[in-house]
Protein backbone atom coordinates (compact mmCIF):
# COMPACT_ATOMS: atom_id res chain seq x y z
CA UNK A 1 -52.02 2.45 50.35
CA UNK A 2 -55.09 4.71 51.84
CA UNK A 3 -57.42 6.45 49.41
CA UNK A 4 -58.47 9.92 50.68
CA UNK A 5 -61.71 11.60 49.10
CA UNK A 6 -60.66 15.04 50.56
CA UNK A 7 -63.74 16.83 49.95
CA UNK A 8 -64.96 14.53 53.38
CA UNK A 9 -65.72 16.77 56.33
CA UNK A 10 -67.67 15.47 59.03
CA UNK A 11 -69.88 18.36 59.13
CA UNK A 12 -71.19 17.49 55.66
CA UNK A 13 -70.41 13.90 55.26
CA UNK A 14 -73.70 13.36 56.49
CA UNK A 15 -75.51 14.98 54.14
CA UNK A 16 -73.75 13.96 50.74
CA UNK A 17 -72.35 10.16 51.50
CA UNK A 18 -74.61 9.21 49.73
CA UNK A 19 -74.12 11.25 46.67
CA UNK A 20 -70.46 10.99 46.86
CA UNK A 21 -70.56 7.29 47.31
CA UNK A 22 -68.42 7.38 51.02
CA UNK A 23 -68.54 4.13 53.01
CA UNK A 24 -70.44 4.53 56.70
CA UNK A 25 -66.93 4.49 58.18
CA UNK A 26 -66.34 7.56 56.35
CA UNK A 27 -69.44 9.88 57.44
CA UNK A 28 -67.61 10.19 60.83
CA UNK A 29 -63.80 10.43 59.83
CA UNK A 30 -61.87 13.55 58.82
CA UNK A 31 -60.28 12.25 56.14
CA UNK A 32 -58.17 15.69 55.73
CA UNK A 33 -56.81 14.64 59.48
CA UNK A 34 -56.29 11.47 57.83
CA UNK A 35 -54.32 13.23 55.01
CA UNK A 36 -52.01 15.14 56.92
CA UNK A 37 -51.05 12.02 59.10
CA UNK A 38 -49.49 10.68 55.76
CA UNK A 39 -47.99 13.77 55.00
CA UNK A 40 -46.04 13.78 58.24
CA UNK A 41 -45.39 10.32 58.39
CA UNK A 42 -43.36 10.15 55.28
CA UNK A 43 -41.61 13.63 56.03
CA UNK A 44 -43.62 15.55 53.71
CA UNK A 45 -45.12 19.17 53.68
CA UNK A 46 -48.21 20.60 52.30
CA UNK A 47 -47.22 23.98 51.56
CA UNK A 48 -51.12 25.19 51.23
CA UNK A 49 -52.48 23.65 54.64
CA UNK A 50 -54.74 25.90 55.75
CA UNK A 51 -55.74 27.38 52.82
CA UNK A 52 -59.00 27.67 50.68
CA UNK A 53 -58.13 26.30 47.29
CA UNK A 54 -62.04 25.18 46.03
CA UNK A 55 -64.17 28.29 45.91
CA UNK A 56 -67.39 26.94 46.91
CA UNK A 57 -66.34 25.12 50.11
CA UNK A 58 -63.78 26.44 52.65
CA UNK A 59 -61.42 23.87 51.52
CA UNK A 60 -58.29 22.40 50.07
CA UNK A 61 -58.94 20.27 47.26
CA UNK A 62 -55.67 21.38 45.07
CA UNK A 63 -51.75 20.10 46.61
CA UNK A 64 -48.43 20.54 45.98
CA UNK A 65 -46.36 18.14 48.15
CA UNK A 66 -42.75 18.82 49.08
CA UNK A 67 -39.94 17.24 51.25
CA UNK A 68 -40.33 18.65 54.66
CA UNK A 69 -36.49 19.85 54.29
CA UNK A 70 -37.39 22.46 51.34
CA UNK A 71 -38.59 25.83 52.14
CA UNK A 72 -41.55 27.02 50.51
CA UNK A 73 -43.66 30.21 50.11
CA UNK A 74 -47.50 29.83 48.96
CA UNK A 75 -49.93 31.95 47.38
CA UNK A 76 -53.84 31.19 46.71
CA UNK A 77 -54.48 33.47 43.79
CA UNK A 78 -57.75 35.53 44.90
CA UNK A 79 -59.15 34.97 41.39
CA UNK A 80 -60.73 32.61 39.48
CA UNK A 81 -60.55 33.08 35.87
CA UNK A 82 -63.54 30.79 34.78
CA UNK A 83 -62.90 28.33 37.10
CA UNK A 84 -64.60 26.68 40.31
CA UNK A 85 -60.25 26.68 41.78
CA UNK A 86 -58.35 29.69 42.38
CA UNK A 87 -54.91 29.02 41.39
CA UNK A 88 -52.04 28.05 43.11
CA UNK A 89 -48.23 29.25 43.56
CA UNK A 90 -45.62 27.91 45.24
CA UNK A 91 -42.08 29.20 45.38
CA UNK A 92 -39.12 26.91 46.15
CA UNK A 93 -36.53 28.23 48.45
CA UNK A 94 -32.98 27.04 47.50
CA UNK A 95 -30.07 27.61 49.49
């Protein structure tokens, strides 16, 4: 089973591996690549790919993981409420 830290972009790995503890391996990977790969290979979706969840980065630190057979329609929230996330929505499409 993989472990992902997320947050890891190779633009910045370089900067914070130390801080956030990533191996040398990891300073040059994109584990969010990595991520997806698992997604597809175990016919999954990630209805918010693509889209800014974390406020303070451009990225996606916050999932909701679906069979790739179910229809979905996401929403970030463009507020925050108090918090360094913007919320999430996802609607399930049945039948």
């Amino acid at each position: 089973m993989e472990i992902f830290n997320i947050y890891a972009n190779p633009k910045y790995n370089w900067m914070i591996w130390w801080m956030m503890g990533f191996s040398p391996k990891e300073i040059f990977t994109n584990e969010r690549d990595e991520f997806e790969k698992v997604f597809r290979s175990n016919n999954l979706d990630n209805p918010l790919k693509n889209k800014q969840t974390f406020a303070q980065r451009n990225l996606q630190l916050d999932h909701i993981i679906v069979p790739k057979k179910l229809k979905t329609n996401s929403t970030v929230i463009d507020n925050l409420y108090g918090s360094d996330h913007y919320p999430i929505l996802v609607e399930f499409k049945f039948g």
